[in-house]
Every structure is written in C-alpha cells, then in structure tokens.
C-alpha atoms as a PDB file:
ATOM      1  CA  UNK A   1       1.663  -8.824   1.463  1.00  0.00           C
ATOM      2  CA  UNK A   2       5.611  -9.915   0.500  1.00  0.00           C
ATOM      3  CA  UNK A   3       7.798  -7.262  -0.229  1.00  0.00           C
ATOM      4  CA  UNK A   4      10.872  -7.520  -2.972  1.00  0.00           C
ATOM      5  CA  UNK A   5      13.686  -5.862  -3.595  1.00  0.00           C
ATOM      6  CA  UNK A   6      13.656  -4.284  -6.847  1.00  0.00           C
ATOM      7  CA  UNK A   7      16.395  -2.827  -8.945  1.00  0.00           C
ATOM      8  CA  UNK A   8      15.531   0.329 -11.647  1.00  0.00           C
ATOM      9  CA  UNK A   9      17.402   1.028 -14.753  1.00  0.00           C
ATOM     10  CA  UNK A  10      16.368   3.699 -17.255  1.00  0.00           C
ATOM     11  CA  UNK A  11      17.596   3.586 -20.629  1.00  0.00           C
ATOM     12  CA  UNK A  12      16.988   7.623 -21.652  1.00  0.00           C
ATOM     13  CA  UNK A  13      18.125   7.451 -25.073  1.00  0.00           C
ATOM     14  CA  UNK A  14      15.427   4.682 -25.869  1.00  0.00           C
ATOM     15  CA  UNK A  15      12.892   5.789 -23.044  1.00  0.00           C
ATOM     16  CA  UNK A  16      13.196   2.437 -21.919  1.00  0.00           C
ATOM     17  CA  UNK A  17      12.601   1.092 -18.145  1.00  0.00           C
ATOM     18  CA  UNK A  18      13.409  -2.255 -16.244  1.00  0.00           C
ATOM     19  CA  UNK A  19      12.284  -3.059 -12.998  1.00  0.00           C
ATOM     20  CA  UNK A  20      14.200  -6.601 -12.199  1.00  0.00           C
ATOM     21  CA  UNK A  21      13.171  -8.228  -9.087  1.00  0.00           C
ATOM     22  CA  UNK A  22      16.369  -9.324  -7.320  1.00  0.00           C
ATOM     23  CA  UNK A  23      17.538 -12.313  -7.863  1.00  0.00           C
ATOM     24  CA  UNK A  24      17.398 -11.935 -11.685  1.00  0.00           C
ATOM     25  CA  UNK A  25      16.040 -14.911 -13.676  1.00  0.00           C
ATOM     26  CA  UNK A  26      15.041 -16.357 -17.123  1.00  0.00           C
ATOM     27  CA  UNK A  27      11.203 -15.098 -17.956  1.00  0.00           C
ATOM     28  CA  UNK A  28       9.169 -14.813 -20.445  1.00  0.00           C
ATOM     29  CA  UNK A  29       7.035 -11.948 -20.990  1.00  0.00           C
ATOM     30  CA  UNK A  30       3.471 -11.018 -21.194  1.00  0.00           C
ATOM     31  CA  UNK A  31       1.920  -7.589 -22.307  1.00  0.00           C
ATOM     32  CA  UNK A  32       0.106  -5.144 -20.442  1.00  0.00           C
ATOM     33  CA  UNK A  33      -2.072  -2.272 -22.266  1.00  0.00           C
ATOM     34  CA  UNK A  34       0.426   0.895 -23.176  1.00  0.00           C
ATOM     35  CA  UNK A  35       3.507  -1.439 -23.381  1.00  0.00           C
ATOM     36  CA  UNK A  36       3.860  -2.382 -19.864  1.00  0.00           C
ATOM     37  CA  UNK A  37       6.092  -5.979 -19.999  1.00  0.00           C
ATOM     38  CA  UNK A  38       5.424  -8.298 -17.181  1.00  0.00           C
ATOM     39  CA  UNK A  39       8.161 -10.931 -16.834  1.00  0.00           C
ATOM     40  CA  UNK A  40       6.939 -14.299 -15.220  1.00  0.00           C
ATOM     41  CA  UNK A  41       9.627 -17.117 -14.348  1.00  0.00           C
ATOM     42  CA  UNK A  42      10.443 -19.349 -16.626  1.00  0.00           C
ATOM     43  CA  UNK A  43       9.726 -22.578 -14.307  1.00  0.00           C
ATOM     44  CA  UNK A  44       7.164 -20.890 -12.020  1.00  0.00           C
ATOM     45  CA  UNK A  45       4.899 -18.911 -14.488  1.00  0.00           C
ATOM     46  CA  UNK A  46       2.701 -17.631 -11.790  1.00  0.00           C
ATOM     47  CA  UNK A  47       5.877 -15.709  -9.861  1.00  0.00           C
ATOM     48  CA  UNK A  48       6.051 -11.865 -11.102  1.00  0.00           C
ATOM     49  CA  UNK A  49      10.137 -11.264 -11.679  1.00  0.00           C
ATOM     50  CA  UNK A  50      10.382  -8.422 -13.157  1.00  0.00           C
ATOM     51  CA  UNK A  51       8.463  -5.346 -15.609  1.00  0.00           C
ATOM     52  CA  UNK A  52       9.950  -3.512 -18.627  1.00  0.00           C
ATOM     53  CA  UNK A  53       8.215  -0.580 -20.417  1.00  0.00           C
ATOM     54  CA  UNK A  54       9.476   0.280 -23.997  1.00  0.00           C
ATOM     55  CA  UNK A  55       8.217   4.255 -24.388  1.00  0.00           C
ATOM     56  CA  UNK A  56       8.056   4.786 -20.775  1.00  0.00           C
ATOM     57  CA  UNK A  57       7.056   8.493 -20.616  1.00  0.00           C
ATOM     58  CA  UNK A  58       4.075   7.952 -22.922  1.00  0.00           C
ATOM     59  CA  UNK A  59       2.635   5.074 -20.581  1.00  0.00           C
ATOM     60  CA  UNK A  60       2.476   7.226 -17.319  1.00  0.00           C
ATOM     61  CA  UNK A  61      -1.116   9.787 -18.091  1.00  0.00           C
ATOM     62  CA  UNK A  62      -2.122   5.475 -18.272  1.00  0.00           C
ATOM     63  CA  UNK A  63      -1.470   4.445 -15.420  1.00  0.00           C
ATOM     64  CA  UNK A  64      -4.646   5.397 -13.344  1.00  0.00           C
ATOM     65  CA  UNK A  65      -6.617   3.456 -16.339  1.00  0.00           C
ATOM     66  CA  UNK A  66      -7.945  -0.257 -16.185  1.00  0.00           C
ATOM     67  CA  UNK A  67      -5.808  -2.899 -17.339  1.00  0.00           C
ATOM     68  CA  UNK A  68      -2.444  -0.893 -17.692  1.00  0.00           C
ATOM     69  CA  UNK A  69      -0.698  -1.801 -14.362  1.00  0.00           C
ATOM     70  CA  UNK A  70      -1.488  -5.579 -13.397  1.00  0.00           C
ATOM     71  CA  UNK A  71      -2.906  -6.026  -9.916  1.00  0.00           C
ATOM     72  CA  UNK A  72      -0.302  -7.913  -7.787  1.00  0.00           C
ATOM     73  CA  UNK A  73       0.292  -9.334  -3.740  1.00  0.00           C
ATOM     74  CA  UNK A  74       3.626  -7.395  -4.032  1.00  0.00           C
ATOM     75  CA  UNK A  75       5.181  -4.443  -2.726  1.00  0.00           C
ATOM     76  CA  UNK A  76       8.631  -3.315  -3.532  1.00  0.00           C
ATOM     77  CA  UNK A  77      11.785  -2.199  -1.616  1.00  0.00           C
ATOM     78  CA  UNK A  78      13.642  -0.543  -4.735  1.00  0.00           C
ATOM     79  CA  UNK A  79      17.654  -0.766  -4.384  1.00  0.00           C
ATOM     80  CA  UNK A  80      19.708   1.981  -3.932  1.00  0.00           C
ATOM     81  CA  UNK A  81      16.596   4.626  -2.588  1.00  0.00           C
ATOM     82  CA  UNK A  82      14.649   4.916   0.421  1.00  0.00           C
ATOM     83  CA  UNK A  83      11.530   3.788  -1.421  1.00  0.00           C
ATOM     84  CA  UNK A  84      10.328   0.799   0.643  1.00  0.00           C
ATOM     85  CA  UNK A  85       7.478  -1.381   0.886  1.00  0.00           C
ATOM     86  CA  UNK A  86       5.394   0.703  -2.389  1.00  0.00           C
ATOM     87  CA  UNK A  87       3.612  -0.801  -4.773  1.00  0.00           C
ATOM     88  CA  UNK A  88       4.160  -0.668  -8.437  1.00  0.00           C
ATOM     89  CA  UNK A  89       2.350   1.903  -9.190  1.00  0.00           C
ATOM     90  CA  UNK A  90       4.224   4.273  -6.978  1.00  0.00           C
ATOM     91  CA  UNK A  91       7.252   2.303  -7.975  1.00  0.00           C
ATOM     92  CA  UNK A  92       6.500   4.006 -11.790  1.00  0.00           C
ATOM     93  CA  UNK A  93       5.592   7.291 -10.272  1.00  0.00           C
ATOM     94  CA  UNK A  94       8.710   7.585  -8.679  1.00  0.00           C
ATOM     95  CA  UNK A  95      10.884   6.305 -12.158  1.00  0.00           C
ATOM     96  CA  UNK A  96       9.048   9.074 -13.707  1.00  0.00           C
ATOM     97  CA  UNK A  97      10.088  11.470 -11.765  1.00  0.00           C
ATOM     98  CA  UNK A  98      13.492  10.552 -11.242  1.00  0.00           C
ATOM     99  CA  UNK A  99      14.468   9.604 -14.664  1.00  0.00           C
ATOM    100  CA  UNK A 100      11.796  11.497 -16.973  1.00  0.00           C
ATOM    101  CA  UNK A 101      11.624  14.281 -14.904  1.00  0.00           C
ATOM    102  CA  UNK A 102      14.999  14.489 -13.718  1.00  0.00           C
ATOM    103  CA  UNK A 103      13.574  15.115 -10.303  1.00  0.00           C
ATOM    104  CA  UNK A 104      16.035  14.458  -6.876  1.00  0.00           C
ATOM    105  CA  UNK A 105      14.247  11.440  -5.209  1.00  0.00           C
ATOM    106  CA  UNK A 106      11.987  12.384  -2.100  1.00  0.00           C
ATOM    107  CA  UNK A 107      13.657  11.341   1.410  1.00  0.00           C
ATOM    108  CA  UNK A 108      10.818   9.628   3.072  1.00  0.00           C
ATOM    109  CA  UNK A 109       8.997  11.072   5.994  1.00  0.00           C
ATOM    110  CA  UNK A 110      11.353   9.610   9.041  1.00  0.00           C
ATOM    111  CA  UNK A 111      13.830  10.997   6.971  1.00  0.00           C
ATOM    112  CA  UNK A 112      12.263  14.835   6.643  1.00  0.00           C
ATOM    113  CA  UNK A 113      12.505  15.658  10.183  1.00  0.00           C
ATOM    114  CA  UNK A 114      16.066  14.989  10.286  1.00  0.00           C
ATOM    115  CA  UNK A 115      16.717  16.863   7.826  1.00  0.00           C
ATOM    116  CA  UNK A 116      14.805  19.780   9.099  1.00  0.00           C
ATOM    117  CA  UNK A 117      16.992  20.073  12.351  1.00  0.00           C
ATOM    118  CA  UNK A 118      19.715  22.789  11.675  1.00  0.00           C
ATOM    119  CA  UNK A 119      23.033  23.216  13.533  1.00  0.00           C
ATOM    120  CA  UNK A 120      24.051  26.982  14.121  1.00  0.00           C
ATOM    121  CA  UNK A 121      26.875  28.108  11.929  1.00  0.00           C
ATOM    122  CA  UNK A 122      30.067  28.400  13.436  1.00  0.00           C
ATOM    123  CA  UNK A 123      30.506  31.788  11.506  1.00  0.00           C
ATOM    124  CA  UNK A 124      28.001  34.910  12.043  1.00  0.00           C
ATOM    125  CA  UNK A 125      27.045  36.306   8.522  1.00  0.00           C
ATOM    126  CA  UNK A 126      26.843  40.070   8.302  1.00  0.00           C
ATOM    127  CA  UNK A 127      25.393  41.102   4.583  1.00  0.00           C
END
C-alpha cells in the first residue's frame, strides 16, 4: 500500500478541514456523503490529492457508515505529528480530536516507553 505525506489545516471559525497531499496540485472535486470533498488531479483523475470537509464536526458520528469515507490504496504520513502510515479514517479521528476536541496529539507507542522512563530529581522534596 503507498504511503503520502499529508498536511492538516483546520479552519475553526468555519469548521472547515483540508487534508492536502504534498505536493499540492490543481483538482477538481467530487462529493462524498456528509460533505466529505475528494480532490482528484486535474490531469490524472484517478490520483487522490487531497480531501476537504465543510462542517467537519457534524461528519465524524458518519464516519463508520457506508459511503462517507471513500475506500482508497493509501495510507498517510501526516506532517508535523508522529501519525504515520494511518489511513484516512484514523487520519479524521485524529483531526477531530486535535482540532474539535482540542485534545494534545497521542505520541505513538515507540514513543510511550520513552516517555515513561523518569530521571531522579536532583532535589529531595519534603511536603
């Protein structure tokens, strides 16, 4: 399966997200059910390059539903996180959580465990 590199932008004000796979191109769009965009190349109409959802936040209780998220060969390395090689629909779970939600992104599992390790404090606390 080939994996992109996608960037995220989230527009809160309009509850608007773009997912542009990198480089960025001229597309045209097609609709999905809920108002998920998918933009297709201009010159090669069968390459995926990119999604936008207007009213992102009210498309996400949709996503487990026939027809809503388009069933692609991809997976995605999204720019600027430690997301890599997910598919799109974890791809929207995450935006969801990190821009709707306004939740800190999840450090993926090689990156738990060193996290977990704790150095000693050079200073002994006494309450």
């Amino acid at each position: 399966m080939e994996t992109k590199k996608l960037k995220a932008t989230y527009y809160d004000e309009k509850d608007i997200l773009y997912l542009q796979i990198l480089p960025s191109r001229p597309a045209r769009v097609d609709e999905t059910r809920y108002g998920l965009m998918v933009r297709y190349d201009w010159d090669k109409p069968d390459e995926v390059v990119g999604f936008e959802c207007l009213d992102f936040s009210l498309l996400i209780p949709h996503l487990a539903e026939p027809g809503v998220v388009p069933k692609l060969e991809l997976r995605f390395d999204v720019e600027g996180t430690t997301l890599v090689n997910v598919t799109l629909t974890e791809v929207l779970h995450w935006a969801y959580e990190r821009y709707v939600l306004r939740r800190p992104t999840v450090a993926q599992p090689q990156q738990v465990a060193a996290l977990a390790v704790r150095e000693e404090p050079e200073t002994e606390y006494k309450p």
